[in-house]
Protein backbone atom coordinates (compact mmCIF):
# COMPACT_ATOMS: atom_id res chain seq x y z
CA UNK A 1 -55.43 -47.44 94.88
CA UNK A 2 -55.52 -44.44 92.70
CA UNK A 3 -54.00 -42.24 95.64
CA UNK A 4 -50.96 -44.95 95.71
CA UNK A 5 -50.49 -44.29 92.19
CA UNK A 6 -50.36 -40.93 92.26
CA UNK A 7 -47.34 -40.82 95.28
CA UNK A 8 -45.83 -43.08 92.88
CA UNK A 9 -45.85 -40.86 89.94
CA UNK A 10 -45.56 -37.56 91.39
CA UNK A 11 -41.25 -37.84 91.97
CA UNK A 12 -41.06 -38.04 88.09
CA UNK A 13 -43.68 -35.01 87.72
CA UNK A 14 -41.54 -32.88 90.51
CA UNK A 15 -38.32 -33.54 88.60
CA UNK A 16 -38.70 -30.69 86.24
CA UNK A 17 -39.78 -28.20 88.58
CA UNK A 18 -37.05 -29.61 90.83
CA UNK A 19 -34.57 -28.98 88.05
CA UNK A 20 -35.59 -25.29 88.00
CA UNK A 21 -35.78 -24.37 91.47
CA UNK A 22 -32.38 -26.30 91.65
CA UNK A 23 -31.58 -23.83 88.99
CA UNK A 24 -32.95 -20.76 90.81
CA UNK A 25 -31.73 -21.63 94.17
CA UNK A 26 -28.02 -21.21 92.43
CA UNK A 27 -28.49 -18.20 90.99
CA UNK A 28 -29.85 -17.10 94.70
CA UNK A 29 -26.98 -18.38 96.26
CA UNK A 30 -24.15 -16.58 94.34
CA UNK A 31 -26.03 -13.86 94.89
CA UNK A 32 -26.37 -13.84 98.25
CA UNK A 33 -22.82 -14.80 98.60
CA UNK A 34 -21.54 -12.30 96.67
CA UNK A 35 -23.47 -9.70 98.80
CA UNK A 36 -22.39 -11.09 101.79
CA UNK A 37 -18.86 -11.17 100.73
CA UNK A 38 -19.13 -7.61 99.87
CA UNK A 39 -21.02 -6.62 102.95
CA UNK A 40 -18.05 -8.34 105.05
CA UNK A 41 -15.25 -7.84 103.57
CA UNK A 42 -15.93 -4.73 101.02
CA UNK A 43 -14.39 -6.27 97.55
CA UNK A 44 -16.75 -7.63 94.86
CA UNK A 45 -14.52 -10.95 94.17
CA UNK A 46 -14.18 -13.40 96.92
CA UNK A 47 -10.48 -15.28 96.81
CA UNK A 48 -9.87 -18.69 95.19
CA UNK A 49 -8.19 -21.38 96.26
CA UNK A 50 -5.70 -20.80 93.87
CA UNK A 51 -5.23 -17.08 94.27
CA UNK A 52 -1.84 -16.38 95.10
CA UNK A 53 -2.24 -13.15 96.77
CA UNK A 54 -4.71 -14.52 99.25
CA UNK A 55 -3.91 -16.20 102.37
CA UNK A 56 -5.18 -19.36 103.84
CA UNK A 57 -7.19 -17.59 106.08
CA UNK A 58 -9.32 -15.24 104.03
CA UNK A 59 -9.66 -18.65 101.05
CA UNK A 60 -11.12 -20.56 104.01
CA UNK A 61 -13.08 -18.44 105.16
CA UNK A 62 -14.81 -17.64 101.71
CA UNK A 63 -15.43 -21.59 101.36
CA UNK A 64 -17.00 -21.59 104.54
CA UNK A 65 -19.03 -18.85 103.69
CA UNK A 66 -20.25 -19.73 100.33
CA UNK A 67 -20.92 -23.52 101.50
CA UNK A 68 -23.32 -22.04 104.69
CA UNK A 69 -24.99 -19.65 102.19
CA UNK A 70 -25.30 -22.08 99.15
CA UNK A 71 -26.70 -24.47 101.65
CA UNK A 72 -29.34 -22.08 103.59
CA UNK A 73 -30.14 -21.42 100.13
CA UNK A 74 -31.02 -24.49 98.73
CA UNK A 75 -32.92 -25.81 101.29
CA UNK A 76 -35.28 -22.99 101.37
CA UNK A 77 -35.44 -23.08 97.55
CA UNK A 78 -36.05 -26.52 97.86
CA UNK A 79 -38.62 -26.48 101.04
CA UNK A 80 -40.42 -24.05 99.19
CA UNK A 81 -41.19 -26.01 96.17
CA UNK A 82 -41.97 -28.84 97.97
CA UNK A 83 -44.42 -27.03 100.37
CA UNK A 84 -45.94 -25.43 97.10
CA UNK A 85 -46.47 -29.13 95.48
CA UNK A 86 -48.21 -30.43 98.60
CA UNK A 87 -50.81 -27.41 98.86
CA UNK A 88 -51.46 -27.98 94.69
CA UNK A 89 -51.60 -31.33 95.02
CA UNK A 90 -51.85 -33.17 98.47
CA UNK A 91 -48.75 -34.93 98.52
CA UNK A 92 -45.33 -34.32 99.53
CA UNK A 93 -42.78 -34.66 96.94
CA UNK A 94 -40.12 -36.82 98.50
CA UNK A 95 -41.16 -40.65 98.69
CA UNK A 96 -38.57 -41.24 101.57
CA UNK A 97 -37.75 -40.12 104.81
CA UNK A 98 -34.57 -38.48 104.37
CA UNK A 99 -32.54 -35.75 102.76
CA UNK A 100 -31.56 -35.34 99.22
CA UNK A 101 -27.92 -36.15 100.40
């Protein structure tokens, strides 16, 4: 009984450190975007949707981009945390089969 308690309560107790790596996995991600931007195409900015001077091309392709890297990014922010709960505590994080999605 006390185990079924504790898979109950444990969401709520992940939720802050959930908020943080959430947090942290951002920051990673325009990071790594921004590199990978600059490794690819050499210019620190990556276009807007809205910038004029861009073409459709080169705007789609940096939305592509930064969605696959924000992604990868979160989910190994995110696996991480929850692989670190389980070792600390036993239990996996997530009470359903699923993704966060």
């Amino acid at each position: 009984m006390a185990k079924r308690r504790k898979k109950q309560k444990l969401p709520l107790v992940y939720a802050p450190l959930g908020f943080a790596l959430s947090w942290a996995g951002g920051a990673l991600g325009a990071l790594a975007f921004r590199r990978t931007w600059m490794a690819l195409r050499g210019e620190e900015d990556a276009p807007d949707a809205l910038d004029r001077d861009r073409g459709w091309g080169e705007v789609l392709l940096a939305a592509a981009l930064q969605g696959a890297v924000f992604a990868v990014v979160r989910s190994a922010v995110d696996r991480t945390g929850a692989t670190a709960i389980e070792r600390s505590t036993g239990t996996w994080p997530a009470t359903r089969k699923g993704g966060r999605d």
